[in-house]
C-alpha atoms as a PDB file:
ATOM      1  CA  UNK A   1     -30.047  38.321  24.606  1.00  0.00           C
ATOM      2  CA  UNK A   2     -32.159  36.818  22.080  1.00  0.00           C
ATOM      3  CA  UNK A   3     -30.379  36.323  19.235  1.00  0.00           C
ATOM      4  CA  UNK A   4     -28.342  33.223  17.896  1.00  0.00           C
ATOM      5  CA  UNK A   5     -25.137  32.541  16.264  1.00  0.00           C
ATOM      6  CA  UNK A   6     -27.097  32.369  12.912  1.00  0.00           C
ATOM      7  CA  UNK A   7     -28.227  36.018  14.086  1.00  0.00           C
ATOM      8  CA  UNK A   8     -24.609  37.140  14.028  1.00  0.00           C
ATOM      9  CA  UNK A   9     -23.793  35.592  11.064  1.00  0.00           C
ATOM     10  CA  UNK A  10     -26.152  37.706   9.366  1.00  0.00           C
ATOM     11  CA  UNK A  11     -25.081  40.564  11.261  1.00  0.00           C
ATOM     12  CA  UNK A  12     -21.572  40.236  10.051  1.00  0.00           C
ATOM     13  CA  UNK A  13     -22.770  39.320   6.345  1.00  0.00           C
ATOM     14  CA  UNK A  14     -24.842  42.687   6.451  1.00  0.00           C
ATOM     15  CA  UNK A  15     -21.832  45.030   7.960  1.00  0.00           C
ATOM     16  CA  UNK A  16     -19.430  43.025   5.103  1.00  0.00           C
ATOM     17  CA  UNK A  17     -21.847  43.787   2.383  1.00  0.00           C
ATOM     18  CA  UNK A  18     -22.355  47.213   3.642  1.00  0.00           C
ATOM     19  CA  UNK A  19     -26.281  46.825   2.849  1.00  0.00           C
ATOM     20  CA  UNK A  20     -29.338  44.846   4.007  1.00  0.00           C
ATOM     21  CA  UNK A  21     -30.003  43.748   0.627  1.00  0.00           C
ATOM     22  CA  UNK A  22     -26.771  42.389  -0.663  1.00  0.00           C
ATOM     23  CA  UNK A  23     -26.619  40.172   3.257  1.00  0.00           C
ATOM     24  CA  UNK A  24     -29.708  39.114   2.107  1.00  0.00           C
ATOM     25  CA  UNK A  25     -28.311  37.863  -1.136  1.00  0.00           C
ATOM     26  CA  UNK A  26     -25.226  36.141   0.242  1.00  0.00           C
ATOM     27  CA  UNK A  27     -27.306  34.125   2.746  1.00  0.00           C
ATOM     28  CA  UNK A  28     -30.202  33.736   0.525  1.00  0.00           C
ATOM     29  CA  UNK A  29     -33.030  34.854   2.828  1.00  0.00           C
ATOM     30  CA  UNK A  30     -35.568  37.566   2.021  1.00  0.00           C
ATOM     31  CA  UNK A  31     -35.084  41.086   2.708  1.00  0.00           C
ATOM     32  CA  UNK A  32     -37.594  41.537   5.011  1.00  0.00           C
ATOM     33  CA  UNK A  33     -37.021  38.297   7.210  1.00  0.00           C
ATOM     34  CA  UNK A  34     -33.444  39.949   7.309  1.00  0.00           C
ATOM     35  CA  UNK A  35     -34.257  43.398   8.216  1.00  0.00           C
ATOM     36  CA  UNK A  36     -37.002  41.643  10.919  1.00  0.00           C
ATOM     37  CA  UNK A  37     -33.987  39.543  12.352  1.00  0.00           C
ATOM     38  CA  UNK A  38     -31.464  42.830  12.578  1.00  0.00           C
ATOM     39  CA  UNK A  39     -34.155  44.804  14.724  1.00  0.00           C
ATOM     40  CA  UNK A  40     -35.021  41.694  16.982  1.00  0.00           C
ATOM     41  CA  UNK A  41     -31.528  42.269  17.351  1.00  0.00           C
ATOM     42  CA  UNK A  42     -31.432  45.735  18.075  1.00  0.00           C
ATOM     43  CA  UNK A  43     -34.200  45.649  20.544  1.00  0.00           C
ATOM     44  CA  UNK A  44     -33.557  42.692  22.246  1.00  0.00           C
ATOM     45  CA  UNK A  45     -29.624  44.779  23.224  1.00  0.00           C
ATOM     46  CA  UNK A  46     -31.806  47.836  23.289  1.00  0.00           C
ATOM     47  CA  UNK A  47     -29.206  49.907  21.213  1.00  0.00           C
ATOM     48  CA  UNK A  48     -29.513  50.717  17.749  1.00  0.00           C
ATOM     49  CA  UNK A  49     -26.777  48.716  15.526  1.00  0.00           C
ATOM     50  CA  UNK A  50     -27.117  49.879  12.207  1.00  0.00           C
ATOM     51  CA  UNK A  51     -27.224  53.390  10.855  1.00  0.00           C
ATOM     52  CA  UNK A  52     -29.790  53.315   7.359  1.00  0.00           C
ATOM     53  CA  UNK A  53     -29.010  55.416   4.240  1.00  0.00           C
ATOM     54  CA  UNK A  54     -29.622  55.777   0.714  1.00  0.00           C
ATOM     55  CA  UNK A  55     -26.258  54.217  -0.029  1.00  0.00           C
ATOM     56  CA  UNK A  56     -26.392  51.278   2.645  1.00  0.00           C
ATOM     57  CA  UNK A  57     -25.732  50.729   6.278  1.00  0.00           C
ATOM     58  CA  UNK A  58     -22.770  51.889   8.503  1.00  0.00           C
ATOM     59  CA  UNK A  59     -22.646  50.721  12.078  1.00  0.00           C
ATOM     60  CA  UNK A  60     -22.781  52.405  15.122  1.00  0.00           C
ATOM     61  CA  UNK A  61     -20.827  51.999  18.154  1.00  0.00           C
ATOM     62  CA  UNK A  62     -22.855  49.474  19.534  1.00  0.00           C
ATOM     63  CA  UNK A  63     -22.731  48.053  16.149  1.00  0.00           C
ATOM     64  CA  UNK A  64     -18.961  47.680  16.214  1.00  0.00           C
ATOM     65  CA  UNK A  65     -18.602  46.538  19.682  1.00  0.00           C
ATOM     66  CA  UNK A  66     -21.040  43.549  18.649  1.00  0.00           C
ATOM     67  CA  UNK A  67     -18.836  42.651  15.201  1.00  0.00           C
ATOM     68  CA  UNK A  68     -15.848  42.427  17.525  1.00  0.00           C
ATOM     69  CA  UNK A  69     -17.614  39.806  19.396  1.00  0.00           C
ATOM     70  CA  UNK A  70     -19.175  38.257  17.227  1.00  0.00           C
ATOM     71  CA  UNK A  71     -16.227  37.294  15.107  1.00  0.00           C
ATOM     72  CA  UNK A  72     -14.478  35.971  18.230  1.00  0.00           C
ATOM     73  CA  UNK A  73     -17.430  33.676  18.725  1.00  0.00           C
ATOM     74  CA  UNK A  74     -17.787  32.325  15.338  1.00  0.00           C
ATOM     75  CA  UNK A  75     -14.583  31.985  15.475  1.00  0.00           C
ATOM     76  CA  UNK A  76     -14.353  29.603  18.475  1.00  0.00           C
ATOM     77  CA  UNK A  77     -17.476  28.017  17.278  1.00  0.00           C
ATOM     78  CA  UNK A  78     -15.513  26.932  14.008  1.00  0.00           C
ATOM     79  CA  UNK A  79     -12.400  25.822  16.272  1.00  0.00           C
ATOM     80  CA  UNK A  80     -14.871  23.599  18.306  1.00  0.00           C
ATOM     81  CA  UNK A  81     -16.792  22.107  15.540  1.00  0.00           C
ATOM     82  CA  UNK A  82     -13.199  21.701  13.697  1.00  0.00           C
ATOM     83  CA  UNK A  83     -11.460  20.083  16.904  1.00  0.00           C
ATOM     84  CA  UNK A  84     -14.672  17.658  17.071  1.00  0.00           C
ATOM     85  CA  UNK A  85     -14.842  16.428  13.595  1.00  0.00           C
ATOM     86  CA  UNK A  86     -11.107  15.037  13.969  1.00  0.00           C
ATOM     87  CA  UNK A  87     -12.438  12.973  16.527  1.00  0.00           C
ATOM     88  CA  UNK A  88     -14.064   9.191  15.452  1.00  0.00           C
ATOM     89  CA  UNK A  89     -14.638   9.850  12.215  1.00  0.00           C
ATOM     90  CA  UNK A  90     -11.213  11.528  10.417  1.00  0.00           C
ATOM     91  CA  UNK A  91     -11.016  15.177   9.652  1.00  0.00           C
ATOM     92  CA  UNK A  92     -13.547  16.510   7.377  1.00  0.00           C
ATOM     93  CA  UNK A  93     -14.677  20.268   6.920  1.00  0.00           C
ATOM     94  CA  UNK A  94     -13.539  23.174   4.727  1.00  0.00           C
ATOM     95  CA  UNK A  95     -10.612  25.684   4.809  1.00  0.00           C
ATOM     96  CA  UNK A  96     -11.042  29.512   4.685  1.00  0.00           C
ATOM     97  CA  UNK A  97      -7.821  30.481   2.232  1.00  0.00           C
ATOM     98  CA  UNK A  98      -6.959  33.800   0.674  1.00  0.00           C
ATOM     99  CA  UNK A  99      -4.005  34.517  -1.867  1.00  0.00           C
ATOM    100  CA  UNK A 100      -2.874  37.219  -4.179  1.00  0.00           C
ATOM    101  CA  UNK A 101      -2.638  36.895  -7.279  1.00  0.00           C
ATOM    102  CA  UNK A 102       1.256  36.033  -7.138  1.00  0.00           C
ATOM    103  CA  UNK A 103       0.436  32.870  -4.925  1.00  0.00           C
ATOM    104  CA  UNK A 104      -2.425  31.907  -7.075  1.00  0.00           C
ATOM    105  CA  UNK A 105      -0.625  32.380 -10.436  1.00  0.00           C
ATOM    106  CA  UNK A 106       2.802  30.134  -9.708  1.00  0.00           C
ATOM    107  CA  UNK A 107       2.605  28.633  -5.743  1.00  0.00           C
ATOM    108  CA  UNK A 108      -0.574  27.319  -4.413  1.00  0.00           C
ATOM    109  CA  UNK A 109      -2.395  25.452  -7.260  1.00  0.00           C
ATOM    110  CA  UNK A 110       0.450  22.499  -7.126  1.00  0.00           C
ATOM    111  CA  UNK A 111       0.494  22.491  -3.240  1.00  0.00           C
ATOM    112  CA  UNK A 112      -2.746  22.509  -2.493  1.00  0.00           C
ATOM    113  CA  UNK A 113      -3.557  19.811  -5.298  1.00  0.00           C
ATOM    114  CA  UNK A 114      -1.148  17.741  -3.815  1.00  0.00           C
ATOM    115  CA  UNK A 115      -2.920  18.522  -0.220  1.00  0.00           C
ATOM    116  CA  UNK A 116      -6.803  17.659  -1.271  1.00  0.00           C
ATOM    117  CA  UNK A 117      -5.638  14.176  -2.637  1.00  0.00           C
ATOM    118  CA  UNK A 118      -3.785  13.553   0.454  1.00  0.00           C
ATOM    119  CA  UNK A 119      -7.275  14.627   2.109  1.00  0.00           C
ATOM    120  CA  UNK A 120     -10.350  13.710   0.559  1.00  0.00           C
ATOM    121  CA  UNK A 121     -12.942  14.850   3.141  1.00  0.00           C
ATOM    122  CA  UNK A 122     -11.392  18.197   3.211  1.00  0.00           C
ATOM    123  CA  UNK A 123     -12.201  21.357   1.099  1.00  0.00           C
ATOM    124  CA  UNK A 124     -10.993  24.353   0.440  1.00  0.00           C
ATOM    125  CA  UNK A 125     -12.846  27.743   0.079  1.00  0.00           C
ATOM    126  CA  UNK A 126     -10.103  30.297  -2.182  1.00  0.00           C
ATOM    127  CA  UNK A 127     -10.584  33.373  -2.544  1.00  0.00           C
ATOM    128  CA  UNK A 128      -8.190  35.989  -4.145  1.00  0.00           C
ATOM    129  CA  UNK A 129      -7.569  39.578  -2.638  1.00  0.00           C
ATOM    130  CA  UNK A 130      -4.999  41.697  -2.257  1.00  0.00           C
ATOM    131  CA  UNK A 131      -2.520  41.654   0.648  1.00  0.00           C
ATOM    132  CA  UNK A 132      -3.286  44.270   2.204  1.00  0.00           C
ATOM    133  CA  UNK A 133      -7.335  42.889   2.486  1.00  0.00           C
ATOM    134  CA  UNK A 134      -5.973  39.661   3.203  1.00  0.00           C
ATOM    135  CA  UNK A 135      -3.899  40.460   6.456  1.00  0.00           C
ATOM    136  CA  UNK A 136      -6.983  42.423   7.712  1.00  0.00           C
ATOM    137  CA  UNK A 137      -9.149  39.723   7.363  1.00  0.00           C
ATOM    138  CA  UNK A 138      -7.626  37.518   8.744  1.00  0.00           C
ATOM    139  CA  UNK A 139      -6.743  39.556  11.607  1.00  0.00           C
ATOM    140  CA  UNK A 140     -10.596  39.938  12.002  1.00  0.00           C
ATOM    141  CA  UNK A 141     -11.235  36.064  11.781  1.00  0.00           C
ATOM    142  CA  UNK A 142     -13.066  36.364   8.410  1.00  0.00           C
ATOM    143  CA  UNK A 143     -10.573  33.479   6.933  1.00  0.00           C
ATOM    144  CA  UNK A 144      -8.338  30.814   8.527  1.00  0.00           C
ATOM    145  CA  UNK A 145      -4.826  31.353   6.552  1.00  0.00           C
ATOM    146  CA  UNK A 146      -3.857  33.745   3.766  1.00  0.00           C
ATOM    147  CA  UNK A 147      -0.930  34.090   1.357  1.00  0.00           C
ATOM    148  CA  UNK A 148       0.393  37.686   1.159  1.00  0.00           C
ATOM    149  CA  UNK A 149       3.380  39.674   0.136  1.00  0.00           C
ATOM    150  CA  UNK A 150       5.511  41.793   2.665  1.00  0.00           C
ATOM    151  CA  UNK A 151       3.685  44.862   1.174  1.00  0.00           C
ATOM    152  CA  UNK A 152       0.828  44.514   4.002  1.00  0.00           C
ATOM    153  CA  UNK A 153       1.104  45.019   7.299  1.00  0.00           C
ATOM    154  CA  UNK A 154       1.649  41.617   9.546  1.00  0.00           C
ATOM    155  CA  UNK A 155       2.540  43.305  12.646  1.00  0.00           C
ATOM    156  CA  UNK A 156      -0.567  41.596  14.062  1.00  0.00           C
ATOM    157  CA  UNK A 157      -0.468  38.192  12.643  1.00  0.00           C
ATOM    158  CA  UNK A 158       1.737  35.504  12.402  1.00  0.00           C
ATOM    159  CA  UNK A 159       4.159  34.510   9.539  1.00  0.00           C
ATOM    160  CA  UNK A 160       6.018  32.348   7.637  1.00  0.00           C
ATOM    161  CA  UNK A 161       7.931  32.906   4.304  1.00  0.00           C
ATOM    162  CA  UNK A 162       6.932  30.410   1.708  1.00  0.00           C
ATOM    163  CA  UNK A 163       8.218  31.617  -1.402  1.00  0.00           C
ATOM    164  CA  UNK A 164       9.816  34.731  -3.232  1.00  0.00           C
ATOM    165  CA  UNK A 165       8.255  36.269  -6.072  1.00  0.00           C
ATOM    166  CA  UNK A 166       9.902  39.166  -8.500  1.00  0.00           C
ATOM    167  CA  UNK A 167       7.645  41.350 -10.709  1.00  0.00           C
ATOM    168  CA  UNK A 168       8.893  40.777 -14.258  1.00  0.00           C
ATOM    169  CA  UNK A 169       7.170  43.617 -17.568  1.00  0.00           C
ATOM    170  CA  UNK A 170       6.090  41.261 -20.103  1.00  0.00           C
ATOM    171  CA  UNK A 171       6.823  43.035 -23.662  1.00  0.00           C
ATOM    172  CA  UNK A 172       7.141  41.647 -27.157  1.00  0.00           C
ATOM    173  CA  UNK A 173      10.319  41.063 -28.543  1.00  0.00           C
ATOM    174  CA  UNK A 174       9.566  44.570 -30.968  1.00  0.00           C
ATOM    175  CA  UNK A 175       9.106  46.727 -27.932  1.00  0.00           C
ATOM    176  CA  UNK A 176      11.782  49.459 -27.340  1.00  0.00           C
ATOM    177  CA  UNK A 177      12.701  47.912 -23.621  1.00  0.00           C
ATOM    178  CA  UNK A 178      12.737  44.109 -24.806  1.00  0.00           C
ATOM    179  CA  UNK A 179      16.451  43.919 -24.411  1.00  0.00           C
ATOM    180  CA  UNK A 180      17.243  45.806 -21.170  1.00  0.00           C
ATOM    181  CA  UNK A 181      18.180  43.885 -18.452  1.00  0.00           C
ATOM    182  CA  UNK A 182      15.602  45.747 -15.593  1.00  0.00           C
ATOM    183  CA  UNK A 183      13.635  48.830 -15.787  1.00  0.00           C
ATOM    184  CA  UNK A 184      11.676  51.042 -13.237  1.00  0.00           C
ATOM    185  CA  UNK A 185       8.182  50.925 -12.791  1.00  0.00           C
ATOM    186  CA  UNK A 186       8.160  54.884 -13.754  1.00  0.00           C
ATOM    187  CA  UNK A 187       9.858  54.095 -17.249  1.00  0.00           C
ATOM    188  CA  UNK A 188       6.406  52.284 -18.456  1.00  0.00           C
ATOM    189  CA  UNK A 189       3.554  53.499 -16.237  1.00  0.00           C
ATOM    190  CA  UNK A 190       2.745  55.285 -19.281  1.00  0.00           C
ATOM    191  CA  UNK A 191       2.248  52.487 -21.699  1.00  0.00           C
ATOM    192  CA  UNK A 192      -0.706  50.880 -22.727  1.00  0.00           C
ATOM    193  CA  UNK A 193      -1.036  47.426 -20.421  1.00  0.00           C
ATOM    194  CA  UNK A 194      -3.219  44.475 -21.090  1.00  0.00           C
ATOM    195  CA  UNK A 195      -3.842  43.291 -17.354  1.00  0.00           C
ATOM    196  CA  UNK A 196      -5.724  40.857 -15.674  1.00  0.00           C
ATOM    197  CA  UNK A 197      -9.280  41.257 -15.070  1.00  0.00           C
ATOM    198  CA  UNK A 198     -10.238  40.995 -11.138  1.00  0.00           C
ATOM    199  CA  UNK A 199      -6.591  40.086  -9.810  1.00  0.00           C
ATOM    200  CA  UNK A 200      -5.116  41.752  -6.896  1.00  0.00           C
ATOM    201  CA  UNK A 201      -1.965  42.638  -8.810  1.00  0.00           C
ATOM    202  CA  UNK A 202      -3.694  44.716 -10.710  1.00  0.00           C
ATOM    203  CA  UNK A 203      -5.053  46.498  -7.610  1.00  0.00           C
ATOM    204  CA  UNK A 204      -1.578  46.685  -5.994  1.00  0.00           C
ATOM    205  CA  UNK A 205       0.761  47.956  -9.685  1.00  0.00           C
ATOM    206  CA  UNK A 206      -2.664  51.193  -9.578  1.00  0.00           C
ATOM    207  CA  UNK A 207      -1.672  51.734  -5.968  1.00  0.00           C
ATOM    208  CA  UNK A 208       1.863  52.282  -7.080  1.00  0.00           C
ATOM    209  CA  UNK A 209       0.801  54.497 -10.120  1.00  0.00           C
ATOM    210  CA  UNK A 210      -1.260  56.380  -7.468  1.00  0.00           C
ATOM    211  CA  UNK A 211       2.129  57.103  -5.691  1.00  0.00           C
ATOM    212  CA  UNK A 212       3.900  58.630  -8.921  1.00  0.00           C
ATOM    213  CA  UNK A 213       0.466  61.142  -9.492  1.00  0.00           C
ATOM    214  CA  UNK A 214      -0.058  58.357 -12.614  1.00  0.00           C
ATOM    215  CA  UNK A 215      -3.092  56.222 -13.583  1.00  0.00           C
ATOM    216  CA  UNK A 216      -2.413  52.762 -15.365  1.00  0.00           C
ATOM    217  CA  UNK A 217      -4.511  52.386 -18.571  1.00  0.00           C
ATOM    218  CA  UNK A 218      -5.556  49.337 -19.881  1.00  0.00           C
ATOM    219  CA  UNK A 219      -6.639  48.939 -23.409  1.00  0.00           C
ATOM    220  CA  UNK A 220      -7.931  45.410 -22.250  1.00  0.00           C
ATOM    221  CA  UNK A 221      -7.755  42.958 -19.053  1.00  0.00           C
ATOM    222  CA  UNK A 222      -8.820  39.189 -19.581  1.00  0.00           C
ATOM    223  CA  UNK A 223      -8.901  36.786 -17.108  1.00  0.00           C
ATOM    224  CA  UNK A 224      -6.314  34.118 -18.252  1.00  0.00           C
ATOM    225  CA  UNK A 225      -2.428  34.502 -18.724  1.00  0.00           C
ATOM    226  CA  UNK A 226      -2.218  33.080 -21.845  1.00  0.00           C
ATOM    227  CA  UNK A 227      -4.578  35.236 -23.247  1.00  0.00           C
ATOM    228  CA  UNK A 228      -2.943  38.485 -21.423  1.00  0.00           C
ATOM    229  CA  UNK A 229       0.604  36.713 -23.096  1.00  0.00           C
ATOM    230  CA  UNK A 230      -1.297  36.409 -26.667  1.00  0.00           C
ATOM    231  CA  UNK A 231      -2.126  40.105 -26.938  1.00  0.00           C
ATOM    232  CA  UNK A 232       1.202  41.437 -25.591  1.00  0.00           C
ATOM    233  CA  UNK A 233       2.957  39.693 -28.186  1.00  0.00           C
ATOM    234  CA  UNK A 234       1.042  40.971 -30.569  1.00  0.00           C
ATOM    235  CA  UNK A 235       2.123  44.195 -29.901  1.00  0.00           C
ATOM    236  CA  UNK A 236      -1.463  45.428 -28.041  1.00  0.00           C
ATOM    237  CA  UNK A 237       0.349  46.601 -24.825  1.00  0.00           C
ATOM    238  CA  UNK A 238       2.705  45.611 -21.934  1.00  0.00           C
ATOM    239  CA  UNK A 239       1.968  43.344 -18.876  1.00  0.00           C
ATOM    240  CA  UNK A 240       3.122  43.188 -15.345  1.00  0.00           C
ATOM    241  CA  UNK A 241       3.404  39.582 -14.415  1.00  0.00           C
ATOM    242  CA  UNK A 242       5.225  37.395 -11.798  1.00  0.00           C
ATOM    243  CA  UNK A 243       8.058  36.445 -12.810  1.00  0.00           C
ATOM    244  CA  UNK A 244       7.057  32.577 -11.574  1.00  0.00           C
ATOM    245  CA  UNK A 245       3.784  32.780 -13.718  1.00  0.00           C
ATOM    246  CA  UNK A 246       5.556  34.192 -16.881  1.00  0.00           C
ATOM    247  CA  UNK A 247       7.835  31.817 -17.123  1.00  0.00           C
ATOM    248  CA  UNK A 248       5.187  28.555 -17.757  1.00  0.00           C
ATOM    249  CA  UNK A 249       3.609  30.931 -20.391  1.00  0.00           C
ATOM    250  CA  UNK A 250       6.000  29.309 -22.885  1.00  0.00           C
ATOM    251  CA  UNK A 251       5.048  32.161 -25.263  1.00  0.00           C
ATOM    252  CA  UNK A 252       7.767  32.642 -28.613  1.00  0.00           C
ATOM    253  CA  UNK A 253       8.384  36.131 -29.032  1.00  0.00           C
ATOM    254  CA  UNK A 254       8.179  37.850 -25.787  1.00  0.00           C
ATOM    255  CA  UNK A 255      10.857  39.576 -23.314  1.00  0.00           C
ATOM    256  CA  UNK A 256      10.292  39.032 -19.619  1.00  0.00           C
ATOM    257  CA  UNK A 257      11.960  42.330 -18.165  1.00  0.00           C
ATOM    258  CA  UNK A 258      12.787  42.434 -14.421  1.00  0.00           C
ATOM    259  CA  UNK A 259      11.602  45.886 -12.361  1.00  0.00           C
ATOM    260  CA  UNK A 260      14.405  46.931 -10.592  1.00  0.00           C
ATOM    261  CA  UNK A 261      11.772  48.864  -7.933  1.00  0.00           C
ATOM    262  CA  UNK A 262      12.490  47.736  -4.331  1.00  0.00           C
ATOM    263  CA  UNK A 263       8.915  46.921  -4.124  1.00  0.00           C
ATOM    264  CA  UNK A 264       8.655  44.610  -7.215  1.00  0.00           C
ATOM    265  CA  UNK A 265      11.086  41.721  -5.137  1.00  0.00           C
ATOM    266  CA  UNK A 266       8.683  40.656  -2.736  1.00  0.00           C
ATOM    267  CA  UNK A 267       8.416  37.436  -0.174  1.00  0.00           C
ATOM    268  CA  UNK A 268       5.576  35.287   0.021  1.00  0.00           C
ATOM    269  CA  UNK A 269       4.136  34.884   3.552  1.00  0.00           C
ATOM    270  CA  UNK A 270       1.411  32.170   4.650  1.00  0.00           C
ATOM    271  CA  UNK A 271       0.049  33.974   7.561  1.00  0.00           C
ATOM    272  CA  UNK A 272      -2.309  33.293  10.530  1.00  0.00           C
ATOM    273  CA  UNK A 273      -3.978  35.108  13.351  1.00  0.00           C
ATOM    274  CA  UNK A 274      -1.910  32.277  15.367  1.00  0.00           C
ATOM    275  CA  UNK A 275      -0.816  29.128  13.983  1.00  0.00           C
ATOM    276  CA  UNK A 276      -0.997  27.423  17.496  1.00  0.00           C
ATOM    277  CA  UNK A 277      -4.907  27.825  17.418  1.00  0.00           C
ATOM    278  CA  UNK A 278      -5.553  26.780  13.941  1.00  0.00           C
ATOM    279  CA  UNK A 279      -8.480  23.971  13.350  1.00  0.00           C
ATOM    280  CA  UNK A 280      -6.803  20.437  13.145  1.00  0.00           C
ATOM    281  CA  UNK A 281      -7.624  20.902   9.433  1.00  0.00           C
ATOM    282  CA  UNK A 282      -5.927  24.545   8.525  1.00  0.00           C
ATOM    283  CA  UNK A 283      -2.596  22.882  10.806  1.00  0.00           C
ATOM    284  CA  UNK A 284      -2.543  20.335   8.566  1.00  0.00           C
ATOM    285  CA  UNK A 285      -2.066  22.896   5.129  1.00  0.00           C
ATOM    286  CA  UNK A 286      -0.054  25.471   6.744  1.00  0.00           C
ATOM    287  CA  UNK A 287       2.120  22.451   7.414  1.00  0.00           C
ATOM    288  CA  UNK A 288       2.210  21.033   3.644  1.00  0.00           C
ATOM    289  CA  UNK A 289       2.661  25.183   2.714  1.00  0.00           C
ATOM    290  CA  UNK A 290       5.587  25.398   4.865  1.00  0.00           C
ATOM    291  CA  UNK A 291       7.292  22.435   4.705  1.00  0.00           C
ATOM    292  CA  UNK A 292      10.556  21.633   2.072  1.00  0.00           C
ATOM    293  CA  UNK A 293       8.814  21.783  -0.997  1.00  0.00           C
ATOM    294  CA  UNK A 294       9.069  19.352  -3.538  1.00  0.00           C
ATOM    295  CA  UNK A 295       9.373  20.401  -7.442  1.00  0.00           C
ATOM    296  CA  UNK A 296       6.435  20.262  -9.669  1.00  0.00           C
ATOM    297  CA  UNK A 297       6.582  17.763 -12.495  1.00  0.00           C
END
């Protein structure tokens, strides 16, 4: 075979982005050195990979067969090159970490601040997803550790529980519910929300719409907390918070109101493909994420 590891990377980048141009974006080469590269590949396996359409690529069977490899090799490739850099010279590298929203919003940013001082040749890449995309990718290999609710489905991976976190409706102090003690989701799917813009709570709340034949409407979604808590107490619309993040908002005139939906109580879980197997770098922050933790100032 006459490809390299820097062949499958590109491979994978160009089944992830589901086109030849947007691989070519993400690892900066030019679309035609990166269509030239995927047909070396194909010919020197002599079996097409990719299928081409006017929408992007899909692969083929030959195509998936190779991504299932070719994760497992990066994958030991990163596992070598972590296990070697802990050798002579003190760790050094970069973590692959994904949250949801609820572990970005009120867990992670103390822990892992506390984690790259204790570290300074480490880094961490963060991304945020939903659970459900998080516990699939790291079942593939595409990350190293992930923070995720008990929503998704961990049969596959391995898990700890980190942290609990309740789904709270944010409402001003004027709004009819402001003084119940819980309410169902189905009592205010039909408001007007402000949200966040590109969190995966919002993904996972329009998932549970979807379930009650309802679609969430937002009049606005904003990218900070305190702005989402600004607007709601002005009396724009309602927000669906963690209950963790609303409480720092430290906002006068709101109601935090508890769902009462089984759903809306969920566990935090750091989870890996298999802790025993992680880089000498990822041990070392699933270890600070699981240990007793200590109370932010």
């Amino acid at each position: 075979m006459r490809f390299d590891l820097t062949d499958m990377r590109l491979f994978l980048t160009v089944v992830e982005q589901g086109s030849l141009t947007k691989g070519a974006e993400t690892m900066n080469l030019a679309l035609a050195s990166v269509s030239e590269r995927i047909s070396g590949m194909e010919s020197s396996l002599a079996a097409q990979l990719l299928e081409r359409n006017r929408r992007g690529v899909t692969t083929t069977a030959a195509g998936d067969a190779l991504v299932r490899h070719a994760r497992l090799i990066l994958e030991q490739v990163e596992q070598l090159r972590g296990e070697l850099r802990g050798y002579g010279t003190g760790l050094k590298g970069r973590i692959r970490l994904l949250s949801n929203t609820a572990g970005l919003a009120a867990f992670l940013p103390y822990q892992l601040g506390r984690f790259l001082v204790a570290y300074p040749d480490l880094s961490i890449d963060l991304n945020e997803r939903p659970s459900t995309e998080i516990a699939l990718a790291i079942a593939e290999g595409r990350a190293d550790l992930g923070v995720v609710a008990d929503i998704a489905d961990l049969a596959a991976l391995e898990t700890r529980v980190i942290a609990q976190d309740q789904l709270v409706v944010v409402v001003s102090e004027k709004h009819r519910i402001s003084d119940q003690r819980s309410i169902a989701f189905a009592d205010v799917v039909g408001e007007p929300f402000v949200g966040l813009s590109d969190a995966a709570l919002e993904v996972y709340l329009g998932e549970r719409a979807a379930r009650l034949g309802r679609q969430i409407y937002y009049r606005i979604q904003l990218r900070r907390i305190e702005d989402v808590a600004m607007l709601v107490e002005s009396g724009v619309g309602i927000a669906i918070l963690s209950e963790a993040s609303a409480k720092d908002l430290g906002q006068i005139g709101l109601s935090m109101v508890p769902l009462r939906d089984p759903w809306a109580l969920r566990r935090l879980h750091l989870c890996a493909r298999d802790f025993s197997t992680l880089t000498p770098q990822a041990g070392l922050l699933a270890q600070q994420l699981t240990e007793p933790k200590v109370a932010a100032p």
